[in-house]
N, C-alpha and C. Protein backbone atom coordinates (compact mmCIF):
# COMPACT_ATOMS: atom_id res chain seq x y z
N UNK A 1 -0.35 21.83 -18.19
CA UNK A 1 -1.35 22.87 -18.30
C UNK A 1 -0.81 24.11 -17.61
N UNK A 2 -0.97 25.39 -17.80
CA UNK A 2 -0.34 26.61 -17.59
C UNK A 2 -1.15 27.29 -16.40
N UNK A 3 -1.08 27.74 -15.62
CA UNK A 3 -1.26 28.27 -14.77
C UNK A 3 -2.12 29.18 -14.89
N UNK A 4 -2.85 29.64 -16.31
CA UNK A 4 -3.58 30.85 -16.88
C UNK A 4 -4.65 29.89 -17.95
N UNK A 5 -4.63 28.63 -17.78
CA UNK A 5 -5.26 27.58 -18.21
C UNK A 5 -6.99 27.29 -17.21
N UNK A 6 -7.04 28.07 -16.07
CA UNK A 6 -7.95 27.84 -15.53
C UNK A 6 -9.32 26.90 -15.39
N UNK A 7 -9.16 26.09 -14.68
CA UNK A 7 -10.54 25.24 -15.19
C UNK A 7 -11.61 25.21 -13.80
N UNK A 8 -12.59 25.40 -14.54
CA UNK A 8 -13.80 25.60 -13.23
C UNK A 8 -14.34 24.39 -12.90
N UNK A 9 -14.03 23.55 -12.41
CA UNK A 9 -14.88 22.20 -12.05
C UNK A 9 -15.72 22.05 -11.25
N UNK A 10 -16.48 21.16 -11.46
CA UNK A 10 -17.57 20.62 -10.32
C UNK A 10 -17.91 18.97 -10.42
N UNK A 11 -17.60 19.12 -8.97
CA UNK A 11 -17.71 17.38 -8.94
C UNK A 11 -18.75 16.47 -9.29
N UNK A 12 -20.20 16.95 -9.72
CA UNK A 12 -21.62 16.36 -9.78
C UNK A 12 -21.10 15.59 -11.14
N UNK A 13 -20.84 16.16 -11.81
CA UNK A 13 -20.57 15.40 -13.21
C UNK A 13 -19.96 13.78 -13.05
N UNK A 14 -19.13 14.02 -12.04
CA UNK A 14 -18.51 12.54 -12.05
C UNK A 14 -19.20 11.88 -10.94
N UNK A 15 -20.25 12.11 -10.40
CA UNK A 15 -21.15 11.58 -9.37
C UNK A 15 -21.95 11.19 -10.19
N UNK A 16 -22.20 11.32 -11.35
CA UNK A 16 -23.74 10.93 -11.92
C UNK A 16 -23.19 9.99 -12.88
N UNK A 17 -24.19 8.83 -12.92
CA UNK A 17 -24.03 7.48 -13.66
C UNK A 17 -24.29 7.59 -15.39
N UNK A 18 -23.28 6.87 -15.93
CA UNK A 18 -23.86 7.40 -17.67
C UNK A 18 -24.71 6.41 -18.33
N UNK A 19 -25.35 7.19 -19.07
CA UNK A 19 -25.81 6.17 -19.91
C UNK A 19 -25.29 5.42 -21.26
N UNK A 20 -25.80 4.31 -21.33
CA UNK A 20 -25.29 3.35 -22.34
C UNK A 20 -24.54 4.14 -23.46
N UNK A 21 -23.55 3.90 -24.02
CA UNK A 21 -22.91 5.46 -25.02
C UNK A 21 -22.32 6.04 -24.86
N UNK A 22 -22.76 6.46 -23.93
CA UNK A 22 -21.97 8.08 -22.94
C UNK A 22 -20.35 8.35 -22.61
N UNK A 23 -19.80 9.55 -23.17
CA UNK A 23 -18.55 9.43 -22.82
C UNK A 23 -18.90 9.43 -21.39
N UNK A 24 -17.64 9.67 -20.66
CA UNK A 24 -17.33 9.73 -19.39
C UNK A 24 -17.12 11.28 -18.78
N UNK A 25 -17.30 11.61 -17.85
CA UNK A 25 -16.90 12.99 -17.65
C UNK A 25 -15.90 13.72 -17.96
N UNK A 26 -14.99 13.22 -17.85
CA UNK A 26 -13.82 13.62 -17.87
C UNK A 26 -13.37 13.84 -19.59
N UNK A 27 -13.84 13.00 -20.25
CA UNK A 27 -13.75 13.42 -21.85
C UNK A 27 -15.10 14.17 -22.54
N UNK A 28 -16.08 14.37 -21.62
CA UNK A 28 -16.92 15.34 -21.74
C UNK A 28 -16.11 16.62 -21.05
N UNK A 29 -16.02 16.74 -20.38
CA UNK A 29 -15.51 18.30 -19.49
C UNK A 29 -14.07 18.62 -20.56
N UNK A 30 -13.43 18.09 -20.88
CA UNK A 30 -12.47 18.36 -21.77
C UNK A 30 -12.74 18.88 -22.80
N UNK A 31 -13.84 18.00 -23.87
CA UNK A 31 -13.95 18.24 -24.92
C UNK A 31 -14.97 19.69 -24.91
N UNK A 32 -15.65 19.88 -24.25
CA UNK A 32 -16.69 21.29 -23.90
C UNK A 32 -15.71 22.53 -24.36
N UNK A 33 -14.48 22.46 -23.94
CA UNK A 33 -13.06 23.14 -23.79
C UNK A 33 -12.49 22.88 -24.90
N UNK A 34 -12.70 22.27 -26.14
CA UNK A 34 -11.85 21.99 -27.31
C UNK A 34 -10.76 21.26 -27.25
N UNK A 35 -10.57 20.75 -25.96
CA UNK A 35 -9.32 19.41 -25.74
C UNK A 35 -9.93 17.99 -25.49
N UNK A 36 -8.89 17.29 -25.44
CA UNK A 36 -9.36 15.76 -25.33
C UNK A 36 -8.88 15.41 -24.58
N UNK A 37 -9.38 14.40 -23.50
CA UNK A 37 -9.54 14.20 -21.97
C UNK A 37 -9.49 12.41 -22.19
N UNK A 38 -8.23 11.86 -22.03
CA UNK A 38 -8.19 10.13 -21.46
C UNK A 38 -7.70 9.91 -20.27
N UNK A 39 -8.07 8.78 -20.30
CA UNK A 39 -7.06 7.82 -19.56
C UNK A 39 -6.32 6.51 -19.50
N UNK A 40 -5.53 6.31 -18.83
CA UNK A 40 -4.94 5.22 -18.75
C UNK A 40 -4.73 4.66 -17.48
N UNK A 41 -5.41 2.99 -17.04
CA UNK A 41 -5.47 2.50 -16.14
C UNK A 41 -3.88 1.95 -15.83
N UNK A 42 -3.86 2.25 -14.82
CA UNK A 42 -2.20 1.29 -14.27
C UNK A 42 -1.92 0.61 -13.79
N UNK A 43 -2.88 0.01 -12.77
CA UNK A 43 -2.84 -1.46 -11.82
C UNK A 43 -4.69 -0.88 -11.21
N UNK A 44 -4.60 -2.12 -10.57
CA UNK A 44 -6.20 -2.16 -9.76
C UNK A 44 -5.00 -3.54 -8.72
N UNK A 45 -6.00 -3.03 -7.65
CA UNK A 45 -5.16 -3.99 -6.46
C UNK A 45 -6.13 -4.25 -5.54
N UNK A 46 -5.52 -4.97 -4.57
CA UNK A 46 -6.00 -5.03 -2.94
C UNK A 46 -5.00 -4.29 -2.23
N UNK A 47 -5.16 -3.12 -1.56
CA UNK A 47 -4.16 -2.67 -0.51
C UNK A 47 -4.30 -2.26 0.36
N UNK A 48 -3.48 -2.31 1.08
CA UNK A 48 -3.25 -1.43 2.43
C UNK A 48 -4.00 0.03 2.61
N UNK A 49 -5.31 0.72 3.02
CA UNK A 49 -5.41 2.49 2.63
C UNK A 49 -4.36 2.95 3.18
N UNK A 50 -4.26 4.19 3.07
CA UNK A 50 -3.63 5.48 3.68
C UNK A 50 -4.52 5.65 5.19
N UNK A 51 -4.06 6.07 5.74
CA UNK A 51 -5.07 6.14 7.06
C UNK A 51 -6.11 7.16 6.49
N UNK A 52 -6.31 8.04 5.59
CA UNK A 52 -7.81 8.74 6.03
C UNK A 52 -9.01 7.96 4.99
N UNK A 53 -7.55 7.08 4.15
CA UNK A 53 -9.13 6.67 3.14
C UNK A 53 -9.58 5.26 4.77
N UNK A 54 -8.85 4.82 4.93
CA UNK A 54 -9.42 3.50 6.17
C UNK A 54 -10.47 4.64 6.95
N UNK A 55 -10.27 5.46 7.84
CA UNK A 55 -11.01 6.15 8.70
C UNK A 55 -12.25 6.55 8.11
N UNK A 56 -12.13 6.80 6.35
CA UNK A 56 -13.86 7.17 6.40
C UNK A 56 -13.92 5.84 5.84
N UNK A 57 -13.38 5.19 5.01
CA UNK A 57 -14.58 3.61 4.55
C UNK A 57 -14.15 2.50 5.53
N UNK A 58 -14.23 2.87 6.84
CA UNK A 58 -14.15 1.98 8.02
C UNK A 58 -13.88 0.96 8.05
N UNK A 59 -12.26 0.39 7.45
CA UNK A 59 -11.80 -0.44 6.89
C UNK A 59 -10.78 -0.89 7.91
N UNK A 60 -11.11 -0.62 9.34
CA UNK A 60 -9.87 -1.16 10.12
C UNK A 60 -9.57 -2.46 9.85
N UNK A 61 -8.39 -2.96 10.09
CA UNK A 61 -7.34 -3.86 9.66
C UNK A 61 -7.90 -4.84 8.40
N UNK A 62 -8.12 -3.94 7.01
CA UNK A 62 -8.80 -4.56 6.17
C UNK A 62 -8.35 -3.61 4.72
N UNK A 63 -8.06 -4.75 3.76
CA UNK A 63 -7.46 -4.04 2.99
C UNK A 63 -8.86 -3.68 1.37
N UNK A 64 -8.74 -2.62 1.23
CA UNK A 64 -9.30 -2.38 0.04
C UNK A 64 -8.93 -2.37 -1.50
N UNK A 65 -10.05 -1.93 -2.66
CA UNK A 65 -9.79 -2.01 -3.85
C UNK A 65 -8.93 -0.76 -4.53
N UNK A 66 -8.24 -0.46 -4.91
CA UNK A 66 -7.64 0.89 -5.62
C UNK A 66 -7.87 0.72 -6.76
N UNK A 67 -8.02 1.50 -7.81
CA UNK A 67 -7.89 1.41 -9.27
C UNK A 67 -7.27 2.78 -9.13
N UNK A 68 -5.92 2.76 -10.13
CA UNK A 68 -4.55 3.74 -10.15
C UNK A 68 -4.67 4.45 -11.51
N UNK A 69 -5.26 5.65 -11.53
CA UNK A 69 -5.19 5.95 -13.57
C UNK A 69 -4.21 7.20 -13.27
N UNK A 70 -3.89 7.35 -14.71
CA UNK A 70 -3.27 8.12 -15.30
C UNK A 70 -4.34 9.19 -16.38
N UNK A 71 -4.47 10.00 -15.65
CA UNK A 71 -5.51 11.41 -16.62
C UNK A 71 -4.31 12.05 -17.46
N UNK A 72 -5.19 12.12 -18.61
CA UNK A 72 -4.24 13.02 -19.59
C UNK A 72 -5.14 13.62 -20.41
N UNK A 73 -4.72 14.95 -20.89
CA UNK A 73 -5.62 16.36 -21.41
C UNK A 73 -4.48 16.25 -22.87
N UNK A 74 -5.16 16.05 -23.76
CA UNK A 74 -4.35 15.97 -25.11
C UNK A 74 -2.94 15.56 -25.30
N UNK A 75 -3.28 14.03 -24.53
CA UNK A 75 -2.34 13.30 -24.70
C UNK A 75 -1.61 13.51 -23.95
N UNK A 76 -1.11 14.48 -22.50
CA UNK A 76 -0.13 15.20 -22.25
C UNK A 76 -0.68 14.70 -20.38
N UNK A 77 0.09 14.13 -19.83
CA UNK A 77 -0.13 13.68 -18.35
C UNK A 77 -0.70 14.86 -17.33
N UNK A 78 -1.49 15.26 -17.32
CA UNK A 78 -2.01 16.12 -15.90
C UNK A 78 -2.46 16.03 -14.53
N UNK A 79 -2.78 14.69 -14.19
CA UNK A 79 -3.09 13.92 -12.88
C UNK A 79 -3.11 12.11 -12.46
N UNK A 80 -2.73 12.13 -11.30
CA UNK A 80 -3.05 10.68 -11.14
C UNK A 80 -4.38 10.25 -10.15
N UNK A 81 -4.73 9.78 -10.54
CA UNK A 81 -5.96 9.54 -10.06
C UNK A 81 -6.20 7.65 -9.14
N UNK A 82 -6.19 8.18 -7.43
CA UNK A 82 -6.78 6.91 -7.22
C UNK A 82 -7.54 6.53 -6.75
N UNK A 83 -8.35 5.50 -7.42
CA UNK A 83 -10.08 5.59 -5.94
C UNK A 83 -10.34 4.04 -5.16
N UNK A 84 -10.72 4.77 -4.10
CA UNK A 84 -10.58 3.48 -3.15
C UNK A 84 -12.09 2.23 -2.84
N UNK A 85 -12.05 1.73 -2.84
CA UNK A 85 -13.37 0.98 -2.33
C UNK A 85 -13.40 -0.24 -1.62
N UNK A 86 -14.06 -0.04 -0.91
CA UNK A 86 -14.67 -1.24 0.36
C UNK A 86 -14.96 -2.29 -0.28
N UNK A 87 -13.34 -3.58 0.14
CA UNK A 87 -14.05 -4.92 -0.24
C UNK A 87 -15.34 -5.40 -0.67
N UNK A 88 -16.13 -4.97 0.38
CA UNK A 88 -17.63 -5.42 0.58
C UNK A 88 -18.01 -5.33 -0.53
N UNK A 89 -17.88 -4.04 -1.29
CA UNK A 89 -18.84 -3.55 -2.54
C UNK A 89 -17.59 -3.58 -3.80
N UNK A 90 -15.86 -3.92 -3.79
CA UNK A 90 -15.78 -3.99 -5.13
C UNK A 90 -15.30 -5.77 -5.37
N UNK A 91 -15.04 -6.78 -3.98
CA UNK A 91 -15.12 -7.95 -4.68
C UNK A 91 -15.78 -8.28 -5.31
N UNK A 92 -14.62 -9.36 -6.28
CA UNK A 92 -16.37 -9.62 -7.39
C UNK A 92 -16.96 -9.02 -8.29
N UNK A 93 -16.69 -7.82 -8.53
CA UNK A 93 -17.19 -6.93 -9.77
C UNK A 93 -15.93 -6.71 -10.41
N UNK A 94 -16.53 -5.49 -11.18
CA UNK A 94 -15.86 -4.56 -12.07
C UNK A 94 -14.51 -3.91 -11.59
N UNK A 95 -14.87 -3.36 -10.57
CA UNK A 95 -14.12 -2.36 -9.48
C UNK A 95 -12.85 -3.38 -9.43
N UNK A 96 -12.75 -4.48 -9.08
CA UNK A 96 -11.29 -5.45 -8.51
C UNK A 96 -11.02 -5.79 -9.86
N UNK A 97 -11.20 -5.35 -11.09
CA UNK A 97 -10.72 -6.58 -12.26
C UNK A 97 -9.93 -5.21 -13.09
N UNK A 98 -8.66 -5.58 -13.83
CA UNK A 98 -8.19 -4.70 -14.02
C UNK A 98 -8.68 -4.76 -15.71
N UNK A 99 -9.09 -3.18 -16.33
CA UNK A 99 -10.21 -2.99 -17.67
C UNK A 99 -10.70 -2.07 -16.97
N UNK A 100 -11.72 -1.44 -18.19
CA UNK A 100 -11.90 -0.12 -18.80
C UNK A 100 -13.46 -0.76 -18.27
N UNK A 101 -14.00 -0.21 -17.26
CA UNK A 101 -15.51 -0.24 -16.79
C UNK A 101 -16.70 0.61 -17.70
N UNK A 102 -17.35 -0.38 -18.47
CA UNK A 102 -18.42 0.37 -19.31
C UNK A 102 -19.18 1.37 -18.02
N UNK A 103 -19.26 3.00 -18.24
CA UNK A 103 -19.71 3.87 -18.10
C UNK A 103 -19.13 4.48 -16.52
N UNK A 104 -17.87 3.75 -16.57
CA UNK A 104 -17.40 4.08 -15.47
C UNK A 104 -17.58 3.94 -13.99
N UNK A 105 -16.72 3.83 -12.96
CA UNK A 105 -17.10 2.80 -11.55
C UNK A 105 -18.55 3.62 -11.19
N UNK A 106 -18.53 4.97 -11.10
CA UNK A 106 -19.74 5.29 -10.68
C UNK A 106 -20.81 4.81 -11.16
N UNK A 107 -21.64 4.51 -12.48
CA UNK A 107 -22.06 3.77 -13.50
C UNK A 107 -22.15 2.50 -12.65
N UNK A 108 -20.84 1.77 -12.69
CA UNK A 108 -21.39 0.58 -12.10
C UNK A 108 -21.41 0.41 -10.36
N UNK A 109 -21.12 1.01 -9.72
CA UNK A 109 -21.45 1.63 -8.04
C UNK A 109 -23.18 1.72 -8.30
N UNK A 110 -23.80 2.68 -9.38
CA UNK A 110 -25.56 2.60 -8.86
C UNK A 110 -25.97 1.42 -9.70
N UNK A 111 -25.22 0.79 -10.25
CA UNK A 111 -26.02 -0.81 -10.58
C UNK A 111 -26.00 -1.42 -9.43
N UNK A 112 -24.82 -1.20 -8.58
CA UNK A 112 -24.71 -2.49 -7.54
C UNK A 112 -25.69 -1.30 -6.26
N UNK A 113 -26.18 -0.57 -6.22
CA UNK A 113 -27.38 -0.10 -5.38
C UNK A 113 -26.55 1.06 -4.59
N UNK A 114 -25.24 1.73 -4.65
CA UNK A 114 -24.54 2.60 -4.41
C UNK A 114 -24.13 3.99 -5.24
N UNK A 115 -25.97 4.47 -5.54
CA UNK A 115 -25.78 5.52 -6.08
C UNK A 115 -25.51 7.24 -5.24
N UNK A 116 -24.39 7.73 -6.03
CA UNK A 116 -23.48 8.69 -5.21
C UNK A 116 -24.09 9.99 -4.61
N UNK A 117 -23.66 10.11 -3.41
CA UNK A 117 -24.59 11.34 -2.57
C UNK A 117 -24.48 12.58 -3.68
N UNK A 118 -25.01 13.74 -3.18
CA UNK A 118 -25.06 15.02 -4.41
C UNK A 118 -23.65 15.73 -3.73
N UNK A 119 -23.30 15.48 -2.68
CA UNK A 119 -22.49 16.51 -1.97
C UNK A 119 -21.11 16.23 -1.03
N UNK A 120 -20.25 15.44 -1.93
CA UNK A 120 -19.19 14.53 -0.96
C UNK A 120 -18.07 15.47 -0.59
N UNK A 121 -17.71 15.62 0.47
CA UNK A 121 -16.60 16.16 0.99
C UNK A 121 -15.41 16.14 0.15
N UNK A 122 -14.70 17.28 0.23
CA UNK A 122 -13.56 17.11 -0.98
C UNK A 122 -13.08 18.28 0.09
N UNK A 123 -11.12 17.65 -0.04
CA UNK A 123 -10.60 18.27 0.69
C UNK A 123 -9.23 18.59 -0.06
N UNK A 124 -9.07 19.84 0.01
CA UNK A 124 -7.81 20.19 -1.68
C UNK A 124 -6.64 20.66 -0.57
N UNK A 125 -5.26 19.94 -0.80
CA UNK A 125 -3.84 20.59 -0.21
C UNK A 125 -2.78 20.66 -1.35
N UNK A 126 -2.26 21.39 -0.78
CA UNK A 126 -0.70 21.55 -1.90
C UNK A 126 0.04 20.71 -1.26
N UNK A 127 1.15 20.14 -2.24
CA UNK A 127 2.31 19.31 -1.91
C UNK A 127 2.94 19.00 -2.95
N UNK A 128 4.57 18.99 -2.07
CA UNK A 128 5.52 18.81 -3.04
C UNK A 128 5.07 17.53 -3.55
N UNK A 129 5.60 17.30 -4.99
CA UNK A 129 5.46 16.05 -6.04
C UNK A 129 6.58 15.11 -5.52
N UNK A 130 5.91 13.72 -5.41
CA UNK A 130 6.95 12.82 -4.94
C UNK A 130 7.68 12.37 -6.60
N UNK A 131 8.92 11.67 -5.67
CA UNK A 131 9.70 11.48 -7.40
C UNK A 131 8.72 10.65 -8.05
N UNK A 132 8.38 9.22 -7.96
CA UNK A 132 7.06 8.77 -8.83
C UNK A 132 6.37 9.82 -9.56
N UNK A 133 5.83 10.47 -8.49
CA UNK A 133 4.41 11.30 -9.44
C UNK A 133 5.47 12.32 -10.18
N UNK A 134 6.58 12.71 -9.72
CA UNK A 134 7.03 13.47 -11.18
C UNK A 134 7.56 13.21 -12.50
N UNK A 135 8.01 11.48 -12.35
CA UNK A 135 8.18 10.73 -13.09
C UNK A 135 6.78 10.40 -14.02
N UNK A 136 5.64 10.05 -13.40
CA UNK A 136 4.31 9.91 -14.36
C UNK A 136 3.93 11.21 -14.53
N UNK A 137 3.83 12.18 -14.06
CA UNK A 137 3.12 13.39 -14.53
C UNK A 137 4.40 14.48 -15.39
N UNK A 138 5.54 13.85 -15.62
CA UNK A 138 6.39 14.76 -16.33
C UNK A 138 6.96 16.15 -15.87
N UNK A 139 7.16 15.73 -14.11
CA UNK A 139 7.47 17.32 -13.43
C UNK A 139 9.03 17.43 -13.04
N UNK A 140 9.54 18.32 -13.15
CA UNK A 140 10.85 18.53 -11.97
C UNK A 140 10.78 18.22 -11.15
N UNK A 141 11.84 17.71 -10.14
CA UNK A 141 11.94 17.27 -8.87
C UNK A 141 11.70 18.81 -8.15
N UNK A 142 10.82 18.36 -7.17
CA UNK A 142 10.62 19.34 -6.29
C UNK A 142 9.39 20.37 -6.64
N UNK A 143 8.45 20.03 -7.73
CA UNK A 143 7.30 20.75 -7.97
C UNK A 143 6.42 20.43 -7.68
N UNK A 144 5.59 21.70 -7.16
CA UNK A 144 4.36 21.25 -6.68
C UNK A 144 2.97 20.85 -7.37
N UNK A 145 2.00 20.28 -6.57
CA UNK A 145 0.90 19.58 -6.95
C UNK A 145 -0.06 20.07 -6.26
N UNK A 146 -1.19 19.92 -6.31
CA UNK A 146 -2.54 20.08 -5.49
C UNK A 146 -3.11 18.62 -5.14
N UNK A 147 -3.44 18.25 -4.38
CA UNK A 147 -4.10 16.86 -4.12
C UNK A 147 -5.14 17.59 -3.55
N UNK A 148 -6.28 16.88 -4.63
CA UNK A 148 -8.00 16.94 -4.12
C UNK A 148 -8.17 15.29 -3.47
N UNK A 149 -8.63 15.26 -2.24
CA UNK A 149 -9.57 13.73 -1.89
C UNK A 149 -10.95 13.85 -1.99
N UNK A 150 -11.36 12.92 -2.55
CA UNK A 150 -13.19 13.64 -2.26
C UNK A 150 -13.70 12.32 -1.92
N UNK A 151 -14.21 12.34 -0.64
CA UNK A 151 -14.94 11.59 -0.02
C UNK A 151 -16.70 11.04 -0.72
N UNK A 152 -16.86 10.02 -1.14
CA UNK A 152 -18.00 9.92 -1.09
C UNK A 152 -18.78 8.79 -0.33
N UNK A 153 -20.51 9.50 0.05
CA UNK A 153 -20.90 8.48 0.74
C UNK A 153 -22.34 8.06 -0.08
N UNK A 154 -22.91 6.73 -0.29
CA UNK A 154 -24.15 6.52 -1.07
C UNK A 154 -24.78 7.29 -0.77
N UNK A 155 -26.28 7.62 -1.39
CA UNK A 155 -27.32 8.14 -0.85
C UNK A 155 -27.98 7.65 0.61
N UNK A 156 -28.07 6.53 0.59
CA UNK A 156 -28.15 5.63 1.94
C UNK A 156 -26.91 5.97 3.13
N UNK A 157 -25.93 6.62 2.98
CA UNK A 157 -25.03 7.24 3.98
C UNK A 157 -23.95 5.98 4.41
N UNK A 158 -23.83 5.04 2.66
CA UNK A 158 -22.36 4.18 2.79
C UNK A 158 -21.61 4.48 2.45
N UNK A 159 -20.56 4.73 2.83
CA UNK A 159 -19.01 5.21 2.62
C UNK A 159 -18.94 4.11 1.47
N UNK A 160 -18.29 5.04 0.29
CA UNK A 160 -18.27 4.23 -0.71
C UNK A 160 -17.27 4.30 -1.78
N UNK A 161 -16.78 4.95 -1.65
CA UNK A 161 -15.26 5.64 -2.72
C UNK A 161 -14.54 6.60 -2.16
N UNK A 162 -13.31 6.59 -1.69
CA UNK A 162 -12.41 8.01 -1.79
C UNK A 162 -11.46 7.96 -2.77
N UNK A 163 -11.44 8.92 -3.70
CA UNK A 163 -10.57 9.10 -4.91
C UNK A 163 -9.53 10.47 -3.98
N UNK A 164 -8.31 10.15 -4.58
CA UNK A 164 -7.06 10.76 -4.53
C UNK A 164 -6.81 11.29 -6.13
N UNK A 165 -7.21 12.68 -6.26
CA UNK A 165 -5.95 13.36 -7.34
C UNK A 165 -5.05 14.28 -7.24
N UNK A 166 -3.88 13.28 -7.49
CA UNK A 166 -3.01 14.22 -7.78
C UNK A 166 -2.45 15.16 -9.09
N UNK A 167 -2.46 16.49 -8.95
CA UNK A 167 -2.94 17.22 -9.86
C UNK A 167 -1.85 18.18 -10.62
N UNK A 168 -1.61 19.01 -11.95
CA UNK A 168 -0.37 19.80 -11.85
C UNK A 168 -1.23 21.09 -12.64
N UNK A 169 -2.78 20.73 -12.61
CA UNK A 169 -3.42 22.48 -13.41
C UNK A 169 -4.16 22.93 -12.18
N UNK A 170 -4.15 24.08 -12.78
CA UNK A 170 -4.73 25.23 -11.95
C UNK A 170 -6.57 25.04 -11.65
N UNK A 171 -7.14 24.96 -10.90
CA UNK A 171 -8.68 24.43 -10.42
C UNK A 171 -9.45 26.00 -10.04
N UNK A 172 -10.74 25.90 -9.92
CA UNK A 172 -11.53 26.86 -9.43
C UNK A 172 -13.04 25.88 -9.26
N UNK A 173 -13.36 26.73 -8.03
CA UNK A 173 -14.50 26.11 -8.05
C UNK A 173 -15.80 26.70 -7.72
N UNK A 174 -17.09 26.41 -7.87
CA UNK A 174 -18.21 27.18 -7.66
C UNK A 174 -18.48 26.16 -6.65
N UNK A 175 -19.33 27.26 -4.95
CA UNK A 175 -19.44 27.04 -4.15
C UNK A 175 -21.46 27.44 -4.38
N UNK A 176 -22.28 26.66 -4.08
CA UNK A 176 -23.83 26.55 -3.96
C UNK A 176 -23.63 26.99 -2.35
N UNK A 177 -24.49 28.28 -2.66
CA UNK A 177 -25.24 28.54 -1.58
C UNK A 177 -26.85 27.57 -1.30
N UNK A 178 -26.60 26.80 -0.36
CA UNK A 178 -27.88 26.18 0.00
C UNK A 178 -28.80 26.93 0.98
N UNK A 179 -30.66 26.95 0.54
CA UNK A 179 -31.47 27.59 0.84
C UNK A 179 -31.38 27.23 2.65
N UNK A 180 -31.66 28.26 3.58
CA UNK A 180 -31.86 28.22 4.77
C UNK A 180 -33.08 28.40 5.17
């Protein structure tokens, strides 16, 4: 995606659960735009976090669920995407089994009673592309990326997903002024 490709996102879309039918956000937000928005799953695991996904889903010496995708915008690789979850809430389901989750983990997160706050922390850095991610996302060695994390916590205030994307288009975002 080009650098003059601009896309305005907002995270509520992929916070909210679909209904029976329903594409998914991500091939909704695409297609709004006249492109087509997939993915492709790559492993689902038990692992080790990174230390900040352990520090918010309070996972000391405890390993969690990842599901690893591959986002692609007309066929063409633009991010990797990984989201994390607390044993507690993905043994046993959907979340640990590797397949295509009817209406997506969020979807099935407010079946299992972990429906997503309105307002999760998301924290965006630049960084060089490791060789992997330039190998799946189709980059030169040595180009950069944006990594968004966005923290989410239930409505009930359970740490409940941190997704990792790593990214190679250009983002913008609208900031809500909340009433004082």
């Amino acid at each position: 995606m080009s650098s003059d490709d601009a896309w305005v996102g907002e995270a509520q879309p992929y916070l909210a659960p679909r209904q029976p039918g329903e594409r998914d956000a991500w091939s909704d937000e695409s297609a709004a735009r006249g492109r087509r928005g997939t993915q492709r799953l790559l492993a689902v695991a038990e692992v080790e976090p990174p230390e900040s996904v352990r520090a918010f889903l309070g996972s000391a010496n405890e390993k969690v669920v990842v599901r690893r995708r591959l986002i692609l915008l007309d066929d063409q690789p633009v991010e990797l995407a990984d989201s994390y979850y607390p044993l507690h809430i993905a043994r046993g389901t959907g979340l640990a089994l590797m397949g295509k989750i009817p209406g997506g983990a969020v979807t099935l997160l407010a079946q299992l009673g972990f429906a997503a706050e309105n307002d999760p922390l998301e924290d965006v850095a630049a960084a060089t592309a490791s060789a992997s991610e330039c190998e799946a996302l189709g980059l030169q060695a040595g180009a950069a990326v944006l990594v968004l994390s966005r923290f989410t916590r239930s409505t009930r205030g359970v740490p409940m997903e941190v997704s990792v994307m790593t990214m190679t288009r250009h983002l913008q975002y609208r900031q809500r002024k909340q009433a004082s």
